[in-house]
N, C-alpha and C. Protein backbone atom coordinates (compact mmCIF):
# COMPACT_ATOMS: atom_id res chain seq x y z
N UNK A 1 44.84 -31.62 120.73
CA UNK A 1 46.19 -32.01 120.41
C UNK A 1 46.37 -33.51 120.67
N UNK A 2 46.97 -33.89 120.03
CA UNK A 2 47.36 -35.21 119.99
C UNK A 2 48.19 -36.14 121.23
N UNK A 3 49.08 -35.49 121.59
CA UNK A 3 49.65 -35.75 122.85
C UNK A 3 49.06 -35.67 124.20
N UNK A 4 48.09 -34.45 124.10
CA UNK A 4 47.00 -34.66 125.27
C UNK A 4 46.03 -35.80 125.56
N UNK A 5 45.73 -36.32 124.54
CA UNK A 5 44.27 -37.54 124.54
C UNK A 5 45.05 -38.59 124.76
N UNK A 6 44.48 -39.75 125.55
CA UNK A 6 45.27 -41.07 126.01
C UNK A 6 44.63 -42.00 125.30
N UNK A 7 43.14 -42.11 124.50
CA UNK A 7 42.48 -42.73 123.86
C UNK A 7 43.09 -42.78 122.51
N UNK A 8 43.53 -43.99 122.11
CA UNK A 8 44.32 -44.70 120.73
C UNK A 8 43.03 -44.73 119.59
N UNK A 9 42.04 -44.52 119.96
CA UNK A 9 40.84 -44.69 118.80
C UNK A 9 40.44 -43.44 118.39
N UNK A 10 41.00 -42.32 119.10
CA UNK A 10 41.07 -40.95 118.31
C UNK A 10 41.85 -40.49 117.26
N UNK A 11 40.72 -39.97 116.60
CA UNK A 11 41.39 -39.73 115.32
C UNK A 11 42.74 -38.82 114.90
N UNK A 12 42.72 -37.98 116.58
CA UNK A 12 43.66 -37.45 116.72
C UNK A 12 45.73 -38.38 116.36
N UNK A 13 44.99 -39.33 117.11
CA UNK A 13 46.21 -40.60 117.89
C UNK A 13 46.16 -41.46 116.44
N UNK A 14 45.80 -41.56 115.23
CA UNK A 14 46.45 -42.13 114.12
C UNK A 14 47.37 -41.70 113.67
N UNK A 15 48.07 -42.51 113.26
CA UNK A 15 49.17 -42.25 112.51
C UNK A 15 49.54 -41.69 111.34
N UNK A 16 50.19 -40.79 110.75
CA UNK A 16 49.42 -39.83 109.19
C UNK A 16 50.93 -40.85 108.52
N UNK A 17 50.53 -40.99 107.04
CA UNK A 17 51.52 -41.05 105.85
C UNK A 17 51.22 -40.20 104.85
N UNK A 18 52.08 -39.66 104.87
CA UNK A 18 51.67 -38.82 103.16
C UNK A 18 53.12 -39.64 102.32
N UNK A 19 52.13 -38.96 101.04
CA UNK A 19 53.02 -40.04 100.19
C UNK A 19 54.04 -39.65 99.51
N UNK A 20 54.49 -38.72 99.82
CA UNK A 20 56.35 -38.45 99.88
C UNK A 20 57.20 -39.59 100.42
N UNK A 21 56.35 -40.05 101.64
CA UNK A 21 57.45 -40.87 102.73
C UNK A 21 57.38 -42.02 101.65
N UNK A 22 56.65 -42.36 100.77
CA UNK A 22 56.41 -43.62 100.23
C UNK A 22 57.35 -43.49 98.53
N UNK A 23 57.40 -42.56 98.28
CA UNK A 23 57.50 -41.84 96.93
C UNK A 23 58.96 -42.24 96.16
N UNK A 24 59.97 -43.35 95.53
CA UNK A 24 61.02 -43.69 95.04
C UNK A 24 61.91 -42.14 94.61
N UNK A 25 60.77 -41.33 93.95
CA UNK A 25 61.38 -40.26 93.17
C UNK A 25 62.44 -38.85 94.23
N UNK A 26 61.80 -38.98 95.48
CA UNK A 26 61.97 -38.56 96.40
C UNK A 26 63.54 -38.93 96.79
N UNK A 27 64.25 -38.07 97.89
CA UNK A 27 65.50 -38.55 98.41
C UNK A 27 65.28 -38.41 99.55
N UNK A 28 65.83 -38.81 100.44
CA UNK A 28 65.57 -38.97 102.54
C UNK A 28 65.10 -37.25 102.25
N UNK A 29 66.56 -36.52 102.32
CA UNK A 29 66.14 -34.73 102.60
C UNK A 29 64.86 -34.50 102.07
N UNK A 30 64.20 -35.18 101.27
CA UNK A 30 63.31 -34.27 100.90
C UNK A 30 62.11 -35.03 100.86
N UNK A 31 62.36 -35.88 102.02
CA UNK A 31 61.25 -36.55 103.04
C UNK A 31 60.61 -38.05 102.89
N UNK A 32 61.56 -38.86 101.62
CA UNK A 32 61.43 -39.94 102.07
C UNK A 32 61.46 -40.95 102.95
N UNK A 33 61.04 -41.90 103.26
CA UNK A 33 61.20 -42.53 104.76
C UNK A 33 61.62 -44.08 104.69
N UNK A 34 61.25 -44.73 103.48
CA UNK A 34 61.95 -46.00 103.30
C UNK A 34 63.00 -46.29 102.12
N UNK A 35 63.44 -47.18 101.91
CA UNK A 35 64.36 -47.55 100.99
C UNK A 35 63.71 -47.21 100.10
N UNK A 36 64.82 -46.62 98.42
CA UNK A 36 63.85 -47.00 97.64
C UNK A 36 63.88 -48.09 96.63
N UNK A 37 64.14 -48.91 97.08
CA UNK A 37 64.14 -50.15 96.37
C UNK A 37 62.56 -50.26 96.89
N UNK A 38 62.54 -50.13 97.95
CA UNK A 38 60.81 -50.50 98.26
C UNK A 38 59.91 -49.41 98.04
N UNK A 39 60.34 -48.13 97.70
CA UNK A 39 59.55 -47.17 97.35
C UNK A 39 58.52 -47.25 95.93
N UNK A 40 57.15 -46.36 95.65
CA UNK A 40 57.13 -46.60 94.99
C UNK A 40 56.93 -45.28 94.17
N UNK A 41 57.37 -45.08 92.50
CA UNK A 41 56.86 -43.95 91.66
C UNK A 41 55.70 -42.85 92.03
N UNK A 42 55.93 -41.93 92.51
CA UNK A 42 54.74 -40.92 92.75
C UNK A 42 53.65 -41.70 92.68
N UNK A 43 53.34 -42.36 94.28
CA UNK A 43 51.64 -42.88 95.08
C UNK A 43 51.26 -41.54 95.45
N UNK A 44 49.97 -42.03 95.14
CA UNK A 44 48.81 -40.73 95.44
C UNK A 44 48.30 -41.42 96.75
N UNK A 45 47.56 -40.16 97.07
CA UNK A 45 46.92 -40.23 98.44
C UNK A 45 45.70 -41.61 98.79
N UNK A 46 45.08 -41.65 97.14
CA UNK A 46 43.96 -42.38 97.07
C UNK A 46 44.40 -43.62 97.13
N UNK A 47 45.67 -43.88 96.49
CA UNK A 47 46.24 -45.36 96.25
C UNK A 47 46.68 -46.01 97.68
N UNK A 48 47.07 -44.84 98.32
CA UNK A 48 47.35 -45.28 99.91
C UNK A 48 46.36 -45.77 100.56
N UNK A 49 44.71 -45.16 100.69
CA UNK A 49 43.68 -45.36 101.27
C UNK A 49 42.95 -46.79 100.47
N UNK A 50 43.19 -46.67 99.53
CA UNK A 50 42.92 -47.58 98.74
C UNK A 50 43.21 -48.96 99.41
N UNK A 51 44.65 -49.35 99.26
CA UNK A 51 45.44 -50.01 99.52
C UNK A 51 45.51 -50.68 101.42
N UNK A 52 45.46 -49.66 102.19
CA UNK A 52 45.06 -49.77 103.29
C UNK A 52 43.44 -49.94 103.73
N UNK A 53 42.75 -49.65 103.31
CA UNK A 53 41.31 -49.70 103.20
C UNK A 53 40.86 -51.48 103.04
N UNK A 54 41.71 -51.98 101.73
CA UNK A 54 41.83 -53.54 101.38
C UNK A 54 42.00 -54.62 102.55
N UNK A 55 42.96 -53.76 103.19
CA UNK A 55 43.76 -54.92 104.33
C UNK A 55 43.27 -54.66 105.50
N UNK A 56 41.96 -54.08 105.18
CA UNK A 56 40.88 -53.52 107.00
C UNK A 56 41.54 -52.77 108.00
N UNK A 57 42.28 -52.10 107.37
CA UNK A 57 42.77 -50.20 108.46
C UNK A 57 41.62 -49.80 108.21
N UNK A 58 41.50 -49.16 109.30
CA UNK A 58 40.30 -47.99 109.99
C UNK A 58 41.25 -46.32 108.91
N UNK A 59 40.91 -45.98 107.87
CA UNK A 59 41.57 -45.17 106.97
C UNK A 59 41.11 -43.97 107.08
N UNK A 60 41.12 -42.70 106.46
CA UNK A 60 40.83 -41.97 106.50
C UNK A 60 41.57 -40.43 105.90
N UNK A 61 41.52 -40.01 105.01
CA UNK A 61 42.28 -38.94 104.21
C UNK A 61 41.91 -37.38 104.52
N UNK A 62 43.36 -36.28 104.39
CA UNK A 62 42.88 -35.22 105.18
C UNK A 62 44.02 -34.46 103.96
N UNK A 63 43.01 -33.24 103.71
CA UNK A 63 43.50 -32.88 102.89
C UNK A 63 44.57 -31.75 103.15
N UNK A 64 45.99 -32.18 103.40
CA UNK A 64 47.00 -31.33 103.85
C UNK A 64 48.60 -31.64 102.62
N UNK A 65 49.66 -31.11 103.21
CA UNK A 65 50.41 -30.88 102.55
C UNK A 65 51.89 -31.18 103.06
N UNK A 66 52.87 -32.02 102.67
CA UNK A 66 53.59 -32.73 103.27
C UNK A 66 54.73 -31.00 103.35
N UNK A 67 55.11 -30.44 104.63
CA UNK A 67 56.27 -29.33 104.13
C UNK A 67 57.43 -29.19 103.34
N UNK A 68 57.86 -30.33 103.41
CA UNK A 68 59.04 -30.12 102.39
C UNK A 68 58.33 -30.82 100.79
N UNK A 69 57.27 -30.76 100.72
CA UNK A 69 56.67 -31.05 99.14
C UNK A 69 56.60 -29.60 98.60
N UNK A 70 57.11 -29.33 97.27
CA UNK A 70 57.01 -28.25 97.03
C UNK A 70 56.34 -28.02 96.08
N UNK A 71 55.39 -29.19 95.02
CA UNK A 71 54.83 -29.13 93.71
C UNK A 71 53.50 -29.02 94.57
N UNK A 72 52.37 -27.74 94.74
CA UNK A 72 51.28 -27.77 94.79
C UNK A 72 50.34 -28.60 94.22
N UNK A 73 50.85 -29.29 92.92
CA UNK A 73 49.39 -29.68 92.19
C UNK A 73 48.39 -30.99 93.22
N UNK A 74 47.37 -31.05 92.75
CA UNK A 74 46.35 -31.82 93.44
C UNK A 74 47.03 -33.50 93.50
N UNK A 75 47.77 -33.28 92.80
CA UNK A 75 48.28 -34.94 92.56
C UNK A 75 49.27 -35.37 94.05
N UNK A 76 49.53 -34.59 94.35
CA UNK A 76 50.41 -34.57 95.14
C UNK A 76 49.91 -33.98 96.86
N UNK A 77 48.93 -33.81 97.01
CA UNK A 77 48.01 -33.17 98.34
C UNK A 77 47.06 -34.15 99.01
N UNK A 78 47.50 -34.17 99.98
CA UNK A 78 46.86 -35.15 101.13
C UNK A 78 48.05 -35.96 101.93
N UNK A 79 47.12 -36.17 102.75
CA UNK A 79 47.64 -37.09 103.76
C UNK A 79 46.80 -38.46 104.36
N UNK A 80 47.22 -39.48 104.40
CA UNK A 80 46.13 -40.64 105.18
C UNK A 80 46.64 -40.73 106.45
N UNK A 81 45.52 -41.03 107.33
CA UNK A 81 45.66 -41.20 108.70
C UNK A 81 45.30 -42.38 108.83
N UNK A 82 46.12 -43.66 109.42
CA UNK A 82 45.78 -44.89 109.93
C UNK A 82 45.36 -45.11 111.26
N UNK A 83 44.37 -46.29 111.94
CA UNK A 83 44.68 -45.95 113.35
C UNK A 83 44.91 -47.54 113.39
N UNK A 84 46.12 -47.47 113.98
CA UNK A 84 47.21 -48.71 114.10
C UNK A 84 46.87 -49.22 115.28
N UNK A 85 46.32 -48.48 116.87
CA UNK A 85 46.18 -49.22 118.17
C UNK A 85 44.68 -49.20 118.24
N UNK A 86 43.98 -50.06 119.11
CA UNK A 86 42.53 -49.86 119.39
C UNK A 86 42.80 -48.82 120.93
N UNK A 87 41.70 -48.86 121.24
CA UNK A 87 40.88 -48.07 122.22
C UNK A 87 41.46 -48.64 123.47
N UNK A 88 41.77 -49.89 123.66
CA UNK A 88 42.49 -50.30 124.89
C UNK A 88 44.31 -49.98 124.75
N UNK A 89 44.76 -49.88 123.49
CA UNK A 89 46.12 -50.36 123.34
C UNK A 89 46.55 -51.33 122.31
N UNK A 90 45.89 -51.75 122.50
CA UNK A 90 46.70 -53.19 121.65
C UNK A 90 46.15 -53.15 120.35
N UNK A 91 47.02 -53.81 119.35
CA UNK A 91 46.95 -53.62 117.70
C UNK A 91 46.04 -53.52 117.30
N UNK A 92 45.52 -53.01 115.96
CA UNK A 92 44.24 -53.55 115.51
C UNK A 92 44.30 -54.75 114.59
N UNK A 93 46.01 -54.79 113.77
CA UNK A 93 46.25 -56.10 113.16
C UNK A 93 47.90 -56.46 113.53
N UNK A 94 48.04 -58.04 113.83
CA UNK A 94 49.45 -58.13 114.11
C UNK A 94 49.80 -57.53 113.06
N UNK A 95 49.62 -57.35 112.08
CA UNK A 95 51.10 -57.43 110.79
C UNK A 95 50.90 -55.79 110.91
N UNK A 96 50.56 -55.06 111.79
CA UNK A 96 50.99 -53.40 111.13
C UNK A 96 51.21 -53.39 113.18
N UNK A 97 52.43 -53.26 113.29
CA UNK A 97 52.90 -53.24 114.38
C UNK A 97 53.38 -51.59 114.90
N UNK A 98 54.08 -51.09 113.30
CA UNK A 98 54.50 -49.52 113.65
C UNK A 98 54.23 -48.80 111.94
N UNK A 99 54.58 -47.74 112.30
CA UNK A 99 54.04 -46.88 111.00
C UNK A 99 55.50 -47.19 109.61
N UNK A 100 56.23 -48.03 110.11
CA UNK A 100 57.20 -48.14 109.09
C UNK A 100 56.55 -49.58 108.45
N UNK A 101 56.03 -50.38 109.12
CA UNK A 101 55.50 -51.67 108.93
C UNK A 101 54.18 -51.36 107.89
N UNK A 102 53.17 -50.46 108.06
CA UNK A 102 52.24 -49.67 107.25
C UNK A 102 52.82 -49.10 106.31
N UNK A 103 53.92 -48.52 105.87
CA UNK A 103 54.10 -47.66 104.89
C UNK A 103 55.45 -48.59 103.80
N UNK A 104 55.70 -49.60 104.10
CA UNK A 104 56.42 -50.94 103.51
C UNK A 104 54.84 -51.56 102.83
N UNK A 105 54.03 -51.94 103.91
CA UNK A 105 52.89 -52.48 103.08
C UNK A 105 52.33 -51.66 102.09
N UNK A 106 51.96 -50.85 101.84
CA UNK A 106 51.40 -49.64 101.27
C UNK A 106 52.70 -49.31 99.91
N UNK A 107 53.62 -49.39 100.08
CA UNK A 107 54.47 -49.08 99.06
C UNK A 107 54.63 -50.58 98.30
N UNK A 108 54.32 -52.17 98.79
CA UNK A 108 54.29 -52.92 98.15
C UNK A 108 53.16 -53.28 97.41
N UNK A 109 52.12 -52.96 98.03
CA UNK A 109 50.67 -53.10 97.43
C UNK A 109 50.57 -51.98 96.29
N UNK A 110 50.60 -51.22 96.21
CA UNK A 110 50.17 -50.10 95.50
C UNK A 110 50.80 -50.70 93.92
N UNK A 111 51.78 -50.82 93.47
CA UNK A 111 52.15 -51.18 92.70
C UNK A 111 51.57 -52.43 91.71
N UNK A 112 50.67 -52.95 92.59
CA UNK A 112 49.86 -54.25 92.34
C UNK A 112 48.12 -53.60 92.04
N UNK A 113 47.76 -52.27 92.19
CA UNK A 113 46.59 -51.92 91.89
C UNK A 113 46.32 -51.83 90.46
N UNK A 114 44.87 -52.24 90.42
CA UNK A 114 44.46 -52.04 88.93
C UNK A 114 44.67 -50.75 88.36
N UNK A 115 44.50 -49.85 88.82
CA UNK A 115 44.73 -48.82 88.10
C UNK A 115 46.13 -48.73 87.60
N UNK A 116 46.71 -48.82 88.86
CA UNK A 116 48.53 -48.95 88.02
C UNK A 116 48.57 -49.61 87.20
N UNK A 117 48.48 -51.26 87.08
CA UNK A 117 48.35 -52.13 85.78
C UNK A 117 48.04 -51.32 84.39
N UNK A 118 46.80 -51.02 84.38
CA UNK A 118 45.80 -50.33 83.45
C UNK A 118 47.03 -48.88 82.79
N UNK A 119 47.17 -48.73 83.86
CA UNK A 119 48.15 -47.29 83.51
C UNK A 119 49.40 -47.46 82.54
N UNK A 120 50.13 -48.27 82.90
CA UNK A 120 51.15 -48.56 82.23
C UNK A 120 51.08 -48.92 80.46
N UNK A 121 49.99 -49.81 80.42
CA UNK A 121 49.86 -49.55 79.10
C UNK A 121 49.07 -48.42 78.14
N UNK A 122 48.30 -48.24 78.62
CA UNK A 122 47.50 -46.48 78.33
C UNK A 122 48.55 -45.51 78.23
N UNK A 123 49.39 -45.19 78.76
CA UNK A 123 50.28 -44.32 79.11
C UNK A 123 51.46 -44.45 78.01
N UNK A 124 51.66 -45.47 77.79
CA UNK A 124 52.47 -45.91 76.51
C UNK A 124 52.17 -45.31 75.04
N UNK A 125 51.08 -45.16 74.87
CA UNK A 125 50.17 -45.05 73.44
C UNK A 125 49.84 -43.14 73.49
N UNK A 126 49.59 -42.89 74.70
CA UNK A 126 49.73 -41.18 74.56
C UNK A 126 50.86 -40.44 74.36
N UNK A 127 51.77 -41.42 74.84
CA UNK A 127 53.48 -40.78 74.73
C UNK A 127 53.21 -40.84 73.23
N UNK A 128 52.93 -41.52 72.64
CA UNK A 128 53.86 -41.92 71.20
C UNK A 128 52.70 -40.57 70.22
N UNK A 129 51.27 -40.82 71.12
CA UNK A 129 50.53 -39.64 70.29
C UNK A 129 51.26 -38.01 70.43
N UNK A 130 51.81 -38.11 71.52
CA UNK A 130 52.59 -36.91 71.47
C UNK A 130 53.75 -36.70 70.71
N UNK A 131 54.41 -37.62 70.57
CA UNK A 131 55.60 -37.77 69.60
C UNK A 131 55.32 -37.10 68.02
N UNK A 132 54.29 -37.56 67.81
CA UNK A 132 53.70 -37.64 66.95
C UNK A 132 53.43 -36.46 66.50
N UNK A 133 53.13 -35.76 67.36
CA UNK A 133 52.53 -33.78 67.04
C UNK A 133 53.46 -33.35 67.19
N UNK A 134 55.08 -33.44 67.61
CA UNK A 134 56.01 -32.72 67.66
C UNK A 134 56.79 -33.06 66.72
N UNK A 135 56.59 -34.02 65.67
CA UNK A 135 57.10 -34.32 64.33
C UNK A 135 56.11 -33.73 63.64
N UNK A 136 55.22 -33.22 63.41
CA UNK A 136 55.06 -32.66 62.73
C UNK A 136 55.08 -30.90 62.69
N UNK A 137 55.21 -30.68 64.21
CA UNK A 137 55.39 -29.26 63.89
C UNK A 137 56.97 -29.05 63.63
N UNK A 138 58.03 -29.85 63.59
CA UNK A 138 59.23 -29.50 62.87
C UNK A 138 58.50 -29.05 61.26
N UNK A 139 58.23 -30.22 61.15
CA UNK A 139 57.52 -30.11 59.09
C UNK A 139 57.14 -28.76 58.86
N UNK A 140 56.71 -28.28 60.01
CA UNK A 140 56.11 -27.01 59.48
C UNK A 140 56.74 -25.81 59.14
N UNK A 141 57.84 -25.81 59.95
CA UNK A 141 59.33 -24.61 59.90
C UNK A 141 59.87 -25.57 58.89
């Protein structure tokens, strides 16, 4: 258990985000944790580790399930564990001081990943291919 161990370098003693807390689409009740002006569009688990992984957190992903998330699919499952203190106590980087300070960074970065970039326009061109097959099955009735 977590509260038992006094050692900050156990993996126990990191800090978890799942990415609800990060998630714009989300509302507080249903487990957001920052503004969402700073939130961002359904982040995945990977984009978190990703993202934290960049800025030299000690990272690490566990495949669980936020409770008040209620969409099972895989897109939406996991959790990252940061470990924010070393082994004596003290930080491992000034700039991630508490887990709200980590999950502000993480919701600003993410938005800046290549894949997101890449996404936005890809994602544009399948909508319209779909458009596309549902004009024609009107034609057909």
């Amino acid at each position: 258990m977590a509260h038992l161990t006094e050692n900050h370098a156990d993996k126990e003693r990191f800090i978890c985000i799942y990415p609800i807390y990060v998630n714009s689409k989300k509302t507080l009740a249903e487990g957001r944790r920052i503004p969402t002006e700073k939130a961002v569009e359904n982040p995945s688990c990977a984009e978190i580790r990703d993202v934290l992984t960049a800025a030299g957190m000690n990272v690490y992903v566990e495949n669980k399930m936020h409770p008040r998330e209620w969409n099972r699919d895989v897109q939406f499952r996991g959790r990252v564990r940061v470990q924010v203190k070393q082994e004596d106590g003290s930080l491992c980087q000034d700039k991630f001081s508490s887990r709200k300070e980590v999950m502000f960074y993480a919701a600003e970065m993410i938005p800046k990943l290549k894949t997101r970039t890449q996404k936005s326009g890809g994602g544009d061109t399948s909508s319209q291919q779909g458009e596309g097959g549902k004009k024609s099955k009107k034609k057909k009735k």
